[in-house]
N, C-alpha and C. Protein backbone atom coordinates (compact mmCIF):
# COMPACT_ATOMS: atom_id res chain seq x y z
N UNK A 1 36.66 -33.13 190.82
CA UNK A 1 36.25 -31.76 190.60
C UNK A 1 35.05 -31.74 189.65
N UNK A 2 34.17 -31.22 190.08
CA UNK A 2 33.10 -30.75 189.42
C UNK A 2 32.64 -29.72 188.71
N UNK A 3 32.46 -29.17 187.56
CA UNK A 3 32.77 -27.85 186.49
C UNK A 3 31.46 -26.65 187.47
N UNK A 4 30.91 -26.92 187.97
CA UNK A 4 29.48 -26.57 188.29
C UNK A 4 28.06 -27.04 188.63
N UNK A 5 27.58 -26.64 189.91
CA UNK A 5 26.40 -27.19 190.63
C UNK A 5 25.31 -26.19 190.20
N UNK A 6 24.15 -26.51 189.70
CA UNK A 6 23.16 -25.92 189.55
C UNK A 6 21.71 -26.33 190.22
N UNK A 7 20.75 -25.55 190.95
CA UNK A 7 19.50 -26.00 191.35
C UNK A 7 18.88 -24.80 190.80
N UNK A 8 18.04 -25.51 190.20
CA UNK A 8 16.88 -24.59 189.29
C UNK A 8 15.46 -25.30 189.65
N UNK A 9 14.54 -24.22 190.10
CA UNK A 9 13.10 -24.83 190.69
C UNK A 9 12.87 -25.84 191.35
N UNK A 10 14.00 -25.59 192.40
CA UNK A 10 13.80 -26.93 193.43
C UNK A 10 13.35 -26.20 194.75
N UNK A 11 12.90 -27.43 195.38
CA UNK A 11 12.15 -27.06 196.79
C UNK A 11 13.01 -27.87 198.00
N UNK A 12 13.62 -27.24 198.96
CA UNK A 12 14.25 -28.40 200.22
C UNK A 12 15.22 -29.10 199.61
N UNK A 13 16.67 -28.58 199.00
CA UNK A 13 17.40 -29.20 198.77
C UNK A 13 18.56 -29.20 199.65
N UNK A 14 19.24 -30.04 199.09
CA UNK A 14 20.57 -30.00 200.01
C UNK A 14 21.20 -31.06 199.36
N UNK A 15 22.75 -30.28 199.62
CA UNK A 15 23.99 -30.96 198.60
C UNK A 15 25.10 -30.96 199.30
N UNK A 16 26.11 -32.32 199.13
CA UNK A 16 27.43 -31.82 200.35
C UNK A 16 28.23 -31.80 198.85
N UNK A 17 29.46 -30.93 199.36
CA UNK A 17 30.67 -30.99 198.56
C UNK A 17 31.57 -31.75 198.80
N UNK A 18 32.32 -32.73 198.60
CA UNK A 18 33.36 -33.47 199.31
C UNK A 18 34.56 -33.37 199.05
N UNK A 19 34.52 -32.73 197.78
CA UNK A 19 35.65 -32.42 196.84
C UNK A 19 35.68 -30.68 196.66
N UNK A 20 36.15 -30.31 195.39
CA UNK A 20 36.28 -29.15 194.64
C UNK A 20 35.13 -28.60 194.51
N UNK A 21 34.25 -27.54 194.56
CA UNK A 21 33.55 -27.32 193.06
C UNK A 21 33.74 -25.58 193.06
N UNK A 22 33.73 -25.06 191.81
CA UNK A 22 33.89 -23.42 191.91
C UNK A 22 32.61 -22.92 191.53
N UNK A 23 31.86 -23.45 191.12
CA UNK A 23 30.47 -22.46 191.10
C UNK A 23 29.55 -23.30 191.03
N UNK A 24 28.42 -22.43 192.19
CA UNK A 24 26.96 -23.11 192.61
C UNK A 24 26.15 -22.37 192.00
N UNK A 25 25.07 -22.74 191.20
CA UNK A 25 23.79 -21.64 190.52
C UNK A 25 22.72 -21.93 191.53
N UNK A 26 22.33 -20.91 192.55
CA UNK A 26 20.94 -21.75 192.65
C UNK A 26 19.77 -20.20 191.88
N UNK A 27 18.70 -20.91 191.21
CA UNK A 27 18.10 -20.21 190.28
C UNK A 27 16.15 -20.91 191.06
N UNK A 28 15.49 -19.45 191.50
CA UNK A 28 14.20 -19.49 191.87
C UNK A 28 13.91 -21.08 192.74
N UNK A 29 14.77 -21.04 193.69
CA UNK A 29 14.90 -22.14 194.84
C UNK A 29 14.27 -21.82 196.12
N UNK A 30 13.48 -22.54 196.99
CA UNK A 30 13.22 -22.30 197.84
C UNK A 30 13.60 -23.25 199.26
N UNK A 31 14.58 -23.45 200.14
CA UNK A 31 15.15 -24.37 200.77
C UNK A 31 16.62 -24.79 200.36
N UNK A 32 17.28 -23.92 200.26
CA UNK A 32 18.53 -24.51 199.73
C UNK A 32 19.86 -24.92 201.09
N UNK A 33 20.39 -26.14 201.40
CA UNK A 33 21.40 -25.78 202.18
C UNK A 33 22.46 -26.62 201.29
N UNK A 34 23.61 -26.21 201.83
CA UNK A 34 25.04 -26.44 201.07
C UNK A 34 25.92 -26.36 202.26
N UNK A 35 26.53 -27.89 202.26
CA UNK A 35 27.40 -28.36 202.80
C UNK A 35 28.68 -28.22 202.19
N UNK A 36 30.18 -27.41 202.14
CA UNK A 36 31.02 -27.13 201.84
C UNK A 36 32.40 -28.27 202.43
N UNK A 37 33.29 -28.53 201.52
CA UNK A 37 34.32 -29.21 201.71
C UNK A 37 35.25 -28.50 202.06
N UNK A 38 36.17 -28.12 203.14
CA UNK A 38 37.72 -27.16 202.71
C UNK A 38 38.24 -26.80 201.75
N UNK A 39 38.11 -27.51 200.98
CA UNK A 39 38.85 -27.78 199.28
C UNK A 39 37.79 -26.54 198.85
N UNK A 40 36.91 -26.33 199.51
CA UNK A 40 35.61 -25.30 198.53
C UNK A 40 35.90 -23.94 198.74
N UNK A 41 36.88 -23.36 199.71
CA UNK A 41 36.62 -22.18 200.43
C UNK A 41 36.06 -21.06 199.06
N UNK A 42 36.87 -21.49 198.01
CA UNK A 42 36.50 -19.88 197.11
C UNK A 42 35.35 -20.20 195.84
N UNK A 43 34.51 -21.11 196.25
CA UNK A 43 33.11 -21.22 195.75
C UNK A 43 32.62 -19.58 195.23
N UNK A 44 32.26 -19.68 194.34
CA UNK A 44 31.38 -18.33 193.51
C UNK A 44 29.84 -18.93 193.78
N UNK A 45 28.76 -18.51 194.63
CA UNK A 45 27.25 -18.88 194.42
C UNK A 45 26.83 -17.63 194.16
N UNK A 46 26.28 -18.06 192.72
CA UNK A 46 25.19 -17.15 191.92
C UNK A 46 23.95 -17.28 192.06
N UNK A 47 22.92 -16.40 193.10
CA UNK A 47 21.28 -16.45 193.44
C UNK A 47 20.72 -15.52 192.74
N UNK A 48 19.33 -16.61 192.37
CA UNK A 48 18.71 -14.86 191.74
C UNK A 48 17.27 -15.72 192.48
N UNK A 49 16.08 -14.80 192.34
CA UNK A 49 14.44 -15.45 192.67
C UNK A 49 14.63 -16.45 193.86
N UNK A 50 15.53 -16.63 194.56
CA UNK A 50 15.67 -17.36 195.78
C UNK A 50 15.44 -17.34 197.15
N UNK A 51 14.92 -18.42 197.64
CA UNK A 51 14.87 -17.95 199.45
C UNK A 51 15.70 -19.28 200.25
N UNK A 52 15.79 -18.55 201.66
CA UNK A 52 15.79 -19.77 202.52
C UNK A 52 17.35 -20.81 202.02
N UNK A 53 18.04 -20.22 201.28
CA UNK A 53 19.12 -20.78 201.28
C UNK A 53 20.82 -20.77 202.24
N UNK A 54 21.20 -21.18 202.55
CA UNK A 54 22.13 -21.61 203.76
C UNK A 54 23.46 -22.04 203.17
N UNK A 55 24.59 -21.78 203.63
CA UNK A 55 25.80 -22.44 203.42
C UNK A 55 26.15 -22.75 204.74
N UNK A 56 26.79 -23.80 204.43
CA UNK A 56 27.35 -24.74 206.05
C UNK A 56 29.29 -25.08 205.80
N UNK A 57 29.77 -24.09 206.46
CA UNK A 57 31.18 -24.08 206.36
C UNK A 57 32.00 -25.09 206.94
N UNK A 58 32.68 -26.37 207.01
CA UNK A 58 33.28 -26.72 207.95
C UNK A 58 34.51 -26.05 209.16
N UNK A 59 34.29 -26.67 210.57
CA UNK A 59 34.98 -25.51 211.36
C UNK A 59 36.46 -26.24 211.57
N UNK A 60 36.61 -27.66 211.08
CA UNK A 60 37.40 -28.57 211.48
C UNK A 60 37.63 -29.50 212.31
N UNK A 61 36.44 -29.52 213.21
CA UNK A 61 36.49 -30.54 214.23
C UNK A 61 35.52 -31.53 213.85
N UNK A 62 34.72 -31.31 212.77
CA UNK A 62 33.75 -32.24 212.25
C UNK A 62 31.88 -31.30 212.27
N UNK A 63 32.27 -30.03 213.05
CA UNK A 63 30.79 -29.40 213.40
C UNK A 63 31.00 -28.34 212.10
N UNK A 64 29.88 -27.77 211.82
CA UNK A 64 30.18 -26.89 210.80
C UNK A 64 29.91 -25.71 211.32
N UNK A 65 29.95 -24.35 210.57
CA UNK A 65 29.09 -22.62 211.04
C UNK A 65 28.36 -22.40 209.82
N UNK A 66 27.36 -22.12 210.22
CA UNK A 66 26.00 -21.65 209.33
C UNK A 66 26.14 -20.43 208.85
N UNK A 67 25.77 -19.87 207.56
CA UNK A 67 25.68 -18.70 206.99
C UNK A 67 24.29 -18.43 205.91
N UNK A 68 23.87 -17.92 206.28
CA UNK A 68 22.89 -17.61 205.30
C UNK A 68 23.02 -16.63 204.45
N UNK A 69 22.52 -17.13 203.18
CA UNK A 69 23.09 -16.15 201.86
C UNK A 69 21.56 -15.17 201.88
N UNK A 70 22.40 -13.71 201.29
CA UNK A 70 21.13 -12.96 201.84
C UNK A 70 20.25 -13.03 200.78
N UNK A 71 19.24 -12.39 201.06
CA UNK A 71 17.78 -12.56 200.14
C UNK A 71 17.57 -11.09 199.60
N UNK A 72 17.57 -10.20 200.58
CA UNK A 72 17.15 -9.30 200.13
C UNK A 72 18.02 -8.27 199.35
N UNK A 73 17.87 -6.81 198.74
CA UNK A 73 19.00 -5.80 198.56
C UNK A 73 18.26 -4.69 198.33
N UNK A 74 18.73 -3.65 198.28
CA UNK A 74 18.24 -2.00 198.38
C UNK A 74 19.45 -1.22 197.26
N UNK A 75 18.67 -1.08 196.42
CA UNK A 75 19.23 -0.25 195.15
C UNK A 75 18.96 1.82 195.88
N UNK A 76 19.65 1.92 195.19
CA UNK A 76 19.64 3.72 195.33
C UNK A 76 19.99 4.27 194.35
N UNK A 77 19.75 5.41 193.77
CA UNK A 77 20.36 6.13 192.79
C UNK A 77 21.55 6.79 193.36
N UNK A 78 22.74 6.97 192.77
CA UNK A 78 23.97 7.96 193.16
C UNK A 78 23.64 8.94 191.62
N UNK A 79 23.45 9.92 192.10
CA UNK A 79 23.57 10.87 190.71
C UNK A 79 25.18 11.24 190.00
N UNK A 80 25.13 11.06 189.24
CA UNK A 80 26.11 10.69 188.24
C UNK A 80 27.11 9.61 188.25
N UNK A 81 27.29 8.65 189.00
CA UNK A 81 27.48 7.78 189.17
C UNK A 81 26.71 6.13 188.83
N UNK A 82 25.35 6.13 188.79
CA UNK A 82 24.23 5.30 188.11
C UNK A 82 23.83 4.49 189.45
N UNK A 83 23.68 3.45 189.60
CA UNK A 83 23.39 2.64 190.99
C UNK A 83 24.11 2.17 192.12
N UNK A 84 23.73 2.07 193.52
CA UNK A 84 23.85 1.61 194.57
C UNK A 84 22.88 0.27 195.07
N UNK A 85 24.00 -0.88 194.99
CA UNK A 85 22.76 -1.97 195.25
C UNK A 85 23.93 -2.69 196.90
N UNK A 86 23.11 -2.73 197.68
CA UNK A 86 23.91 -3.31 199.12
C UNK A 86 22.75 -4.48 199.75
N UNK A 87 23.34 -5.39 200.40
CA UNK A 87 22.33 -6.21 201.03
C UNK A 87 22.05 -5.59 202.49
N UNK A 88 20.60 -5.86 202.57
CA UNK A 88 19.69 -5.43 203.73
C UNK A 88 19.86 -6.61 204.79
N UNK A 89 20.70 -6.25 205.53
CA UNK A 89 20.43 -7.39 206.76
C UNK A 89 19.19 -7.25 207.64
N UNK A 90 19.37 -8.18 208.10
CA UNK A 90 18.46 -8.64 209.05
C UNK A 90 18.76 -8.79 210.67
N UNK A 91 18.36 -8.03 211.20
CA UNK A 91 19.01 -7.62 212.90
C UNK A 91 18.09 -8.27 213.71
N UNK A 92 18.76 -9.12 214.42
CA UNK A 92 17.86 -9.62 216.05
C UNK A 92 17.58 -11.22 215.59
């Protein structure tokens, strides 16, 4: 088990999990993919200044499913309530 994975100002990375880990930082990354162990399902990844980063789930037969962590988000004001922040997908 590993306490925590961090990538800070990296370019084209990629990391497998084989084991445990509960939290990934990636911080102003561009190329990130992440290979996940079973043992990982409840991973916390914290992005901030990031693109192009990917998680790769195993499906159990040895192939994995791709997810991409989103990039973007859309804040709103709720009046009296203070902010609305949701991620903006991406369609098509």
């Amino acid at each position: 088990m590993v306490s925590s994975v961090e990538f800070i100002n990296c370019q084209s990375v990629q990391m497998q999990v084989l084991g445990k880990v509960p939290t990934i930082s990636i911080d102003k990354t561009d190329g990130c993919q992440i290979y996940l162990s079973q043992e990982s399902f409840d991973v916390e990844i914290v992005s901030s200044k990031s693109s192009e980063m990917n998680v790769l789930v195993p499906k159990g037969n040895g192939d994995y499913t791709e997810y991409a962590v989103p990039e973007q988000y859309k804040t709103t004001v709720v009046p009296s309530k203070g902010l609305s922040t949701m991620i903006v997908e991406k369609k098509g």
